[in-house]
Protein backbone atom coordinates (compact mmCIF):
# COMPACT_ATOMS: atom_id res chain seq x y z
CA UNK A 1 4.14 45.87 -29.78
CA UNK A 2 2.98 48.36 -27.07
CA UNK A 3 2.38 47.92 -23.52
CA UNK A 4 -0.89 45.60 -22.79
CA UNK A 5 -0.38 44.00 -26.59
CA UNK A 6 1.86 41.25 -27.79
CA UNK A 7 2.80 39.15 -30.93
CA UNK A 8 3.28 35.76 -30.86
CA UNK A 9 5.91 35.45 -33.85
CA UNK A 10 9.11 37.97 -34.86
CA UNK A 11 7.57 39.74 -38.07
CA UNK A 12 6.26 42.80 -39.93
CA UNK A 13 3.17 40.47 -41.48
CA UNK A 14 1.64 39.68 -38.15
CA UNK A 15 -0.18 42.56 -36.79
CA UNK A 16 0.00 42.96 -32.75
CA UNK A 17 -2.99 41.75 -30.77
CA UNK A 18 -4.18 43.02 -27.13
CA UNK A 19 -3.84 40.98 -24.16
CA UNK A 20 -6.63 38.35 -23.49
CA UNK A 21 -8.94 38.98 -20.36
CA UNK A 22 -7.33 38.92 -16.60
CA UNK A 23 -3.77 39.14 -18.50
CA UNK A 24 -0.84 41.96 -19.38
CA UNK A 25 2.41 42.57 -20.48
CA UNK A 26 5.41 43.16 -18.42
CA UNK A 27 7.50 45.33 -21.30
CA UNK A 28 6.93 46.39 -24.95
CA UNK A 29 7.52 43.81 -27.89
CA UNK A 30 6.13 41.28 -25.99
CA UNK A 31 5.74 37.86 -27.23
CA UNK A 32 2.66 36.85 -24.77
CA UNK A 33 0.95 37.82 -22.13
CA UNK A 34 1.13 36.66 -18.90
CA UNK A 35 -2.07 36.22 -16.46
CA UNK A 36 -3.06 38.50 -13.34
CA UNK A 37 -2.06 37.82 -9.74
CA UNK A 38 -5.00 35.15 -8.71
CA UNK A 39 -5.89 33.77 -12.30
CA UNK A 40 -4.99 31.28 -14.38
CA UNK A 41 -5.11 30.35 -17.91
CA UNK A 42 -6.18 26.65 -18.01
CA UNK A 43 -3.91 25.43 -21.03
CA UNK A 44 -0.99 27.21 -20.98
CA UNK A 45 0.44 26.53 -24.61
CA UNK A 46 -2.59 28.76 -26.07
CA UNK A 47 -1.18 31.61 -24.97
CA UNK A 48 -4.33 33.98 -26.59
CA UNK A 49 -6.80 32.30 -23.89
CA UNK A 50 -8.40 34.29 -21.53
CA UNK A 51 -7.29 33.83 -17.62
CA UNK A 52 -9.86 32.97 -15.17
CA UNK A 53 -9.74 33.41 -11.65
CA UNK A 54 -9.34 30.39 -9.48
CA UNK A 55 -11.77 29.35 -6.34
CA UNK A 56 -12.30 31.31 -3.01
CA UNK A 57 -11.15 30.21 -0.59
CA UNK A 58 -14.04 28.82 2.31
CA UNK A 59 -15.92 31.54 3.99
CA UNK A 60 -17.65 31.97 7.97
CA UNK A 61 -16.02 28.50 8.74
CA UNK A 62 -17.75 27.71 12.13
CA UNK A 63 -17.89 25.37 14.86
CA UNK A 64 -21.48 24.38 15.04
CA UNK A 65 -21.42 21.53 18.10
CA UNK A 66 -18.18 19.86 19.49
CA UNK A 67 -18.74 17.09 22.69
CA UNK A 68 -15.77 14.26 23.03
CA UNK A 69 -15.97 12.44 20.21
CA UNK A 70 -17.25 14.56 17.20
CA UNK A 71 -17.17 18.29 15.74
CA UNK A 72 -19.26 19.83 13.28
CA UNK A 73 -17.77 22.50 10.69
CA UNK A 74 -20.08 24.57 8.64
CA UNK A 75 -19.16 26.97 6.02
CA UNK A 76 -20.53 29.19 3.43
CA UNK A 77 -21.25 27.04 0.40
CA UNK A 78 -20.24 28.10 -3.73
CA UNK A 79 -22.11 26.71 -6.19
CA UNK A 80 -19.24 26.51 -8.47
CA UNK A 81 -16.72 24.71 -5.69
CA UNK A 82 -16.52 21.57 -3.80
CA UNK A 83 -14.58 21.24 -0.89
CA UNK A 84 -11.97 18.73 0.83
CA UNK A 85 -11.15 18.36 4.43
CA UNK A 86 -7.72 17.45 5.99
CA UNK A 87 -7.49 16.72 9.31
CA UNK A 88 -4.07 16.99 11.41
CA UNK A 89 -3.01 16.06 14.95
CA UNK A 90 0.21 15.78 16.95
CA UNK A 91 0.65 12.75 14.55
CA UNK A 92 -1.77 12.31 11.51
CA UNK A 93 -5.56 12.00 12.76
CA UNK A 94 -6.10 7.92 12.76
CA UNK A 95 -7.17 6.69 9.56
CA UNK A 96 -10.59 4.70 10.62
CA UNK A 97 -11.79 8.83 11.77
CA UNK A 98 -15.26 8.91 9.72
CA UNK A 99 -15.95 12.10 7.37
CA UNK A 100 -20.17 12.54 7.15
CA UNK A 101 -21.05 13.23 4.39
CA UNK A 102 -17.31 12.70 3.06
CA UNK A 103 -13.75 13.82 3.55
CA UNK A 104 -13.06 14.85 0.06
CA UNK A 105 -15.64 16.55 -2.70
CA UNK A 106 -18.44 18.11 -0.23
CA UNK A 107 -20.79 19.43 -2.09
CA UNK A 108 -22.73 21.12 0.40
CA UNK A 109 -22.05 23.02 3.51
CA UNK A 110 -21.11 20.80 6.30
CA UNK A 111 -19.45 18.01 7.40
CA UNK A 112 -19.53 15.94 10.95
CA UNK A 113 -15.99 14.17 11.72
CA UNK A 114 -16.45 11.43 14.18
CA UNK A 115 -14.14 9.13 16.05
CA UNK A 116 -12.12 11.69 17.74
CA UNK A 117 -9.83 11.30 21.04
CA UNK A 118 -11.77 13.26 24.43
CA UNK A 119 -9.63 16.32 25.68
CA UNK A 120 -7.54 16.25 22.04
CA UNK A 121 -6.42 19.57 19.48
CA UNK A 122 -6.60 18.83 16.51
CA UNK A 123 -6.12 21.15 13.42
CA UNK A 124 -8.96 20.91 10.28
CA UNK A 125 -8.10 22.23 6.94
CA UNK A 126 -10.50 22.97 4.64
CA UNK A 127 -10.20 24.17 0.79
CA UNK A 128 -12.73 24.76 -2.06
CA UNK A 129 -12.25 23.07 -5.80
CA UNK A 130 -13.61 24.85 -8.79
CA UNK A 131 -16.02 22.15 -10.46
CA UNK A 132 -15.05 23.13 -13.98
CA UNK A 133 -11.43 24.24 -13.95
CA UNK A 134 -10.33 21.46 -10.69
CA UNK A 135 -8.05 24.67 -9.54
CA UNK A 136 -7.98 24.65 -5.68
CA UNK A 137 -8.13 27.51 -3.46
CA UNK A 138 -5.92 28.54 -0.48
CA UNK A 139 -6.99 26.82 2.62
CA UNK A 140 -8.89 27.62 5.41
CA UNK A 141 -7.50 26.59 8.98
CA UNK A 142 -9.44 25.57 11.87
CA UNK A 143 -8.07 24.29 15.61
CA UNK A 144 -10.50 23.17 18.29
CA UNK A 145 -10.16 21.04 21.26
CA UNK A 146 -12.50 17.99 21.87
CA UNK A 147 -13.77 17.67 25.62
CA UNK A 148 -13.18 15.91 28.31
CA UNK A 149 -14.54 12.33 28.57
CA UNK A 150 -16.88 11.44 31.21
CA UNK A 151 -15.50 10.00 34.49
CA UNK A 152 -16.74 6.31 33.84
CA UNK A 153 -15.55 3.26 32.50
CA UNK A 154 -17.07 0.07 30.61
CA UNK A 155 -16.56 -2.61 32.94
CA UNK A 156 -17.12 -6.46 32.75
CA UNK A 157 -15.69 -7.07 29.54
CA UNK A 158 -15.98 -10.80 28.78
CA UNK A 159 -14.22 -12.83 25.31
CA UNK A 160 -16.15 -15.31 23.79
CA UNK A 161 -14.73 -17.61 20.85
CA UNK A 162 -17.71 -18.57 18.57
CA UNK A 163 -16.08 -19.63 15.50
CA UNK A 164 -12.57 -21.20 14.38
CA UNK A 165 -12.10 -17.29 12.95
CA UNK A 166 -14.77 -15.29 15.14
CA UNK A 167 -14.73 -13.83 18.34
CA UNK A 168 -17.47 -12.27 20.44
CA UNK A 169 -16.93 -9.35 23.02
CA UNK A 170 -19.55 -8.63 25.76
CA UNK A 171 -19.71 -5.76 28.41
CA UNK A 172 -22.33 -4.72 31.14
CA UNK A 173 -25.09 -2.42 29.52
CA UNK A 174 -25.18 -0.18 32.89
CA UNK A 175 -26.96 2.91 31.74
CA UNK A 176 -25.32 3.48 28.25
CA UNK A 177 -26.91 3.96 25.17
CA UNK A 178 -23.98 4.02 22.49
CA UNK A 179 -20.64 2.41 21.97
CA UNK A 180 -17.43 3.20 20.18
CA UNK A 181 -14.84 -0.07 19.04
CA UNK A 182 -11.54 0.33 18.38
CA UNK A 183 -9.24 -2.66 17.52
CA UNK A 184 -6.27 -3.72 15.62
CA UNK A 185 -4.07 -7.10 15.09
CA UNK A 186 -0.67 -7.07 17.55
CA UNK A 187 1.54 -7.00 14.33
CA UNK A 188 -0.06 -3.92 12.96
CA UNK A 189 -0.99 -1.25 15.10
CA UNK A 190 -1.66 1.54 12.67
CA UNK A 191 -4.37 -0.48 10.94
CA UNK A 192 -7.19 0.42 13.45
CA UNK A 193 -10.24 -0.50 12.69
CA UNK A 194 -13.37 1.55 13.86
CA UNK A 195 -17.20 0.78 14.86
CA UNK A 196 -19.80 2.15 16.14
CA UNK A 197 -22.78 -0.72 17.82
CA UNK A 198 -25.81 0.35 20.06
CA UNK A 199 -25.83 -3.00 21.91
CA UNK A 200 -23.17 -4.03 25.02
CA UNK A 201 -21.46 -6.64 22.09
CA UNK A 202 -19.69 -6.63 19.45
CA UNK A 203 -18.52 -9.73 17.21
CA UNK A 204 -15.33 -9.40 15.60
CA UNK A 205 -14.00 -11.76 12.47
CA UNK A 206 -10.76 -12.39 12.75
CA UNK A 207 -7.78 -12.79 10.46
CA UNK A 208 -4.81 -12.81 12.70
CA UNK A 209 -4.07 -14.36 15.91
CA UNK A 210 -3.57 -11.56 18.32
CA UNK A 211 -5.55 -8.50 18.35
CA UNK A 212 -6.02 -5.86 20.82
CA UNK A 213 -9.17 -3.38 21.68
CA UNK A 214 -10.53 -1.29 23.40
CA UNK A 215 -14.56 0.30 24.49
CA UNK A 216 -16.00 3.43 25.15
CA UNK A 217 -19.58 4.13 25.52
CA UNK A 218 -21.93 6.87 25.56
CA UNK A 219 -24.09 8.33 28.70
CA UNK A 220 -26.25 11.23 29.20
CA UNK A 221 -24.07 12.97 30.31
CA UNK A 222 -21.07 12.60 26.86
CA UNK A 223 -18.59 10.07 26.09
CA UNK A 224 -16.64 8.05 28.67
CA UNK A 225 -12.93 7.66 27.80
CA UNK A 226 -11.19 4.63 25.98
CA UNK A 227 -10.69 1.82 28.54
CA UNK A 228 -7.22 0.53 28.63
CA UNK A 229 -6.34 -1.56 26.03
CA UNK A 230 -7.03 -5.31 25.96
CA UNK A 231 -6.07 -8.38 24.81
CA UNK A 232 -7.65 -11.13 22.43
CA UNK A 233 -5.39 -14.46 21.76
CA UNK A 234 -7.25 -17.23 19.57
CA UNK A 235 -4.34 -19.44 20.78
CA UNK A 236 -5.55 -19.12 23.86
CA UNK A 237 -9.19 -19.47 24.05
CA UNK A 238 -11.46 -22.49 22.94
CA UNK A 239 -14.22 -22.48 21.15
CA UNK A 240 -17.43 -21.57 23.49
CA UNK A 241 -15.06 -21.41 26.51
CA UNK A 242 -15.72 -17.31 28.10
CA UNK A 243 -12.51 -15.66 28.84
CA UNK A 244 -11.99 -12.48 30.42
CA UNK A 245 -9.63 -9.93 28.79
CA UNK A 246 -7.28 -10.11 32.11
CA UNK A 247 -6.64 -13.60 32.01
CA UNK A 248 -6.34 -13.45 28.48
CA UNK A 249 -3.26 -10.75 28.81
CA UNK A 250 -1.55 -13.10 31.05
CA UNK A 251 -1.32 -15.70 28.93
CA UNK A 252 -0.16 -13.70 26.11
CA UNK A 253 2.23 -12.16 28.26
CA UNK A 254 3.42 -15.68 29.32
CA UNK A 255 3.64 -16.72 25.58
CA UNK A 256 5.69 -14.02 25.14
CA UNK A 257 8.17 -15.28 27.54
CA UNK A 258 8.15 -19.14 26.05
CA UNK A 259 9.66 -17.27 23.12
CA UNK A 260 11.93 -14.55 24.11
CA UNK A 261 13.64 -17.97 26.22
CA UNK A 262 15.17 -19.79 23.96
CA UNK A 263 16.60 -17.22 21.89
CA UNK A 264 18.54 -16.57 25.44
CA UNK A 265 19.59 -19.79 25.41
CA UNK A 266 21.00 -19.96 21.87
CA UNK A 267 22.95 -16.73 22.66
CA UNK A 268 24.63 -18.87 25.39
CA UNK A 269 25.51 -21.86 23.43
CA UNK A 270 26.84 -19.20 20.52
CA UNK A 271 29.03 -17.67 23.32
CA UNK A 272 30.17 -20.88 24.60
CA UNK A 273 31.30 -22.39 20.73
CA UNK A 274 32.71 -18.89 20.41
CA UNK A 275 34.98 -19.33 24.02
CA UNK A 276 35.60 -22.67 22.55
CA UNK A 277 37.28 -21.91 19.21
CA UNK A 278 39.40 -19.41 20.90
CA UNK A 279 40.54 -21.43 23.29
CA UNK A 280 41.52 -23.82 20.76
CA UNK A 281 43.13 -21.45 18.73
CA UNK A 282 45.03 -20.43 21.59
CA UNK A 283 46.44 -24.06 22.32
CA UNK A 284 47.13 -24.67 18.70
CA UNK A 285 49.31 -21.08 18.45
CA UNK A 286 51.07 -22.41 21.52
CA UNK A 287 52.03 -25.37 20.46
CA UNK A 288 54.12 -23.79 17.43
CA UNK A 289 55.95 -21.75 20.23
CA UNK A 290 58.52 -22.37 23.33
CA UNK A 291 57.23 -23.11 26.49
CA UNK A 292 58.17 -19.85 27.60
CA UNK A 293 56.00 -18.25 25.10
CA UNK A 294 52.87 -19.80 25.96
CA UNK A 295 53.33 -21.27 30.03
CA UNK A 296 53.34 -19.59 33.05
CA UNK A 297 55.22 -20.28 35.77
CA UNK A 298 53.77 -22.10 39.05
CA UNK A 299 55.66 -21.04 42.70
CA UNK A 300 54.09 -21.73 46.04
CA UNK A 301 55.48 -20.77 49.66
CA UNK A 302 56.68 -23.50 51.13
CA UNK A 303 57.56 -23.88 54.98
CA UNK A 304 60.82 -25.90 54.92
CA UNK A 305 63.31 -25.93 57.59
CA UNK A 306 67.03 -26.97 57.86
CA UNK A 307 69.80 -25.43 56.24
CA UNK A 308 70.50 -25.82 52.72
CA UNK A 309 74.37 -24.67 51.55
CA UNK A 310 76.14 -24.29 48.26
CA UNK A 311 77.19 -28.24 48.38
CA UNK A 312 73.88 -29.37 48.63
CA UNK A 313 71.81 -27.45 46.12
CA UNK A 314 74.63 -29.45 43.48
CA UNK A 315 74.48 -32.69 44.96
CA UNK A 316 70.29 -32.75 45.45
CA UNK A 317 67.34 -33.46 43.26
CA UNK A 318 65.84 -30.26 44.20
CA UNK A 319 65.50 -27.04 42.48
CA UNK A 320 64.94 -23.46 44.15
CA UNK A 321 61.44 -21.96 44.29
CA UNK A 322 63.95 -18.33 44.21
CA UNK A 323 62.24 -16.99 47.17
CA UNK A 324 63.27 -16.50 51.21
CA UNK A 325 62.00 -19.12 53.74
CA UNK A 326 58.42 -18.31 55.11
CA UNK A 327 60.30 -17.62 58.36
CA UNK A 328 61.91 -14.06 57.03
CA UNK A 329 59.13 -11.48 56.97
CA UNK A 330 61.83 -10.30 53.02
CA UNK A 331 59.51 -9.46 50.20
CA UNK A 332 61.35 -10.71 46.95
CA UNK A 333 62.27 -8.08 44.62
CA UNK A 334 62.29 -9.83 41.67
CA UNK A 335 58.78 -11.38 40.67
CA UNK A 336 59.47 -14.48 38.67
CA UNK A 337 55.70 -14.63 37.49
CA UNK A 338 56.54 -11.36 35.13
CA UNK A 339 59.26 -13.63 33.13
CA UNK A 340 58.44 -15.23 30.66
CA UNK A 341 61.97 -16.50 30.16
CA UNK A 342 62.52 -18.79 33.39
CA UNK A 343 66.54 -18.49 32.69
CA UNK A 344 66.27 -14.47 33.21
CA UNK A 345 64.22 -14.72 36.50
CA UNK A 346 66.83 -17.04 37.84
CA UNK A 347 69.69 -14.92 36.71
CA UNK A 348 67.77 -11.71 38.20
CA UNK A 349 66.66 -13.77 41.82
CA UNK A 350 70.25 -14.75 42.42
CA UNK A 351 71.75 -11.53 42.21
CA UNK A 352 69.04 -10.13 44.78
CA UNK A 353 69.59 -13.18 47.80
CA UNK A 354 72.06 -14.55 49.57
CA UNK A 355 72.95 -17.73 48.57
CA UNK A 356 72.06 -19.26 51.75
CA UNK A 357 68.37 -17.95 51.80
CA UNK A 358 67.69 -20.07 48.94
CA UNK A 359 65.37 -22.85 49.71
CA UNK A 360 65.65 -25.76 47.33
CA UNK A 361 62.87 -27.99 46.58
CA UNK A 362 62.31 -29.34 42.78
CA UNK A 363 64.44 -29.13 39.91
CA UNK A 364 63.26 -27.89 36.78
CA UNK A 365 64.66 -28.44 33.34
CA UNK A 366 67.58 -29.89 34.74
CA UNK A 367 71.15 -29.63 35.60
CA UNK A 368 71.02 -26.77 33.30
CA UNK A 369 69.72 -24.06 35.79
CA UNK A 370 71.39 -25.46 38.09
CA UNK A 371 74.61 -24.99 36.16
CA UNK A 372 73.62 -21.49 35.51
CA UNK A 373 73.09 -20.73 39.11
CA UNK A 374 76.12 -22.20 40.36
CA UNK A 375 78.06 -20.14 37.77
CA UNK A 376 76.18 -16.65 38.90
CA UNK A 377 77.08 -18.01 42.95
């Protein structure tokens, strides 16, 4: 088959056909065609189907109104298409943001997103659908920045338990006319929940025990920011008994302490057992050894006067402490506290002092250091 023809089976009976709309051949003898940059053939195994050309993508998207909290995004609407939004951020825009009409198949030519962060880019992305063959066309990007929040703040925000499971906030009207809610159990922070009320309260059901929140309201002159956020613990409060969001954090904060203190304590008594059994261990390994292994030995100066000669370190009870009398200002060269062999400190003392230098004073093991020693005199 020629150029811009093709045949779908190897043979002589089958005559060659031409290409089906939007498509072409790339050589000669061809065994289908393949579709034109842009289209598509919508089931690919009937390879003698004509190829369509998928959606374009959004045109003149605009900016209509932007304030604080909310942008609007027109475009030029296709009565073949519907059209999706995605919305991006430094992270992923929060999930409770509200799409009006919708987030996903617009079928019309404008969409409001509210629940936005004051003074915040964020990226939209918008793409059209072809109604009849669901192909999607390349998407159109948009970046704007919200503005900046009015210099005010909600102030005297008051808790209110009402209900075993329901809590009531409250909050002086001043001159506002609107109010944003966000708020969101301790445990899981990335399930916010959003609302919108047009009264200074707001009652809130409850399913866990700690959530937190936080208030922004609307002026005429835009949207105040967030206030910080705040506390609600139903451990806390009593039924009917008012509680201000301050005190309410304190107490939190103070439970938080009652349990972060006795997992300090445990980790002591683990590291005392744990000091314990090695010390144990120690004793037991010691016991299997020689004295010398395991003990150290005790000396302490003594200040002892007289003379003491080779006749009476025999004849006494007493042993040498192998160091000079306190009254020679001699440093002892040989540190019996390195030995662990008692035998080899005596052998290396005596062969660094004078005989009469030695100061005798307790006996240990016996006559047989002093055997020793009267051997290496």
């Amino acid at each position: 088959c020629s150029l811009g023809t093709f045949k779908s089976t190897v043979s002589n009976e089958q005559r060659c056909e031409q290409c089906p709309l939007n498509s072409h051949t790339k050589e000669k003898g061809s065994t289908s065609c393949i579709c034109n940059q842009s289209f598509f053939r919508l089931n690919s195994s009937v390879i003698n189907s004509s190829c369509i050309a998928g959606p374009n993508e959004p045109e003149n998207v605009t900016i209509d109104d932007i304030d604080q909290v909310s942008v609007y995004i027109s475009w030029k609407q296709s009565t073949d298409n519907v059209y999706h939004i995605e919305c991006t951020h430094t992270i992923s825009c929060e999930s409770y943001i509200i799409y009006q009409p919708n987030r996903t198949f617009i079928n019309g030519s404008r969409v409001k997103i509210i629940g936005l962060d004051a003074e915040t880019k964020y990226k939209i992305r918008i793409y059209a659908e072809q109604v009849f063959t669901h192909l999607y066309s390349q998407s159109v990007d948009l970046t704007f920045t919200t503005k900046s929040a009015v210099p005010k703040q909600v102030r005297n925000i008051q808790i209110r338990r009402t209900a075993f499971d329901q809590v009531v906030i409250t909050w002086s009207a001043d001159d506002f006319n609107q109010y944003h809610i966000r708020y969101w159990p301790l445990i899981a922070e990335q399930n916010k929940i959003f609302a919108e009320v047009v009264v200074n309260n707001f009652t809130l059901k409850t399913t866990s025990d700690i959530y937190k929140f936080q208030i922004r309201a609307h002026t005429k002159l835009g949207w105040t920011a967030y206030s910080e956020e705040m506390i609600i613990s139903l451990r806390s409060i009593f039924i009917d008994q008012p509680f201000s969001s301050e005190v309410t954090r304190k107490l939190v904060e103070n439970k938080n302490i009652l349990l972060i203190s006795p997992l300090i304590i445990l980790g002591l008594i683990i590291t005392v057992i744990i000091l314990a059994v090695l010390y144990i261990k120690k004793k037991r390994v010691c016991r299997s050894k020689t004295a010398s292994d395991c003990e150290s030995l005790d000396y302490q100066k003594r200040q002892v006067s007289g003379h003491y000669g080779p006749d009476t370190f025999f004849n006494s009870g007493w042993s040498a402490p192998l160091w000079p009398s306190i009254s020679t200002t001699t440093k002892t060269y040989v540190d019996p506290h390195t030995y662990e062999d008692p035998t080899k400190a005596v052998n290396d003392f005596a062969h660094e002092l004078d005989p009469n230098s030695i100061v005798i004073e307790s006996v240990i093991g016996g006559g047989i250091y002093q055997l020793e020693l009267h051997s290496i005199i």
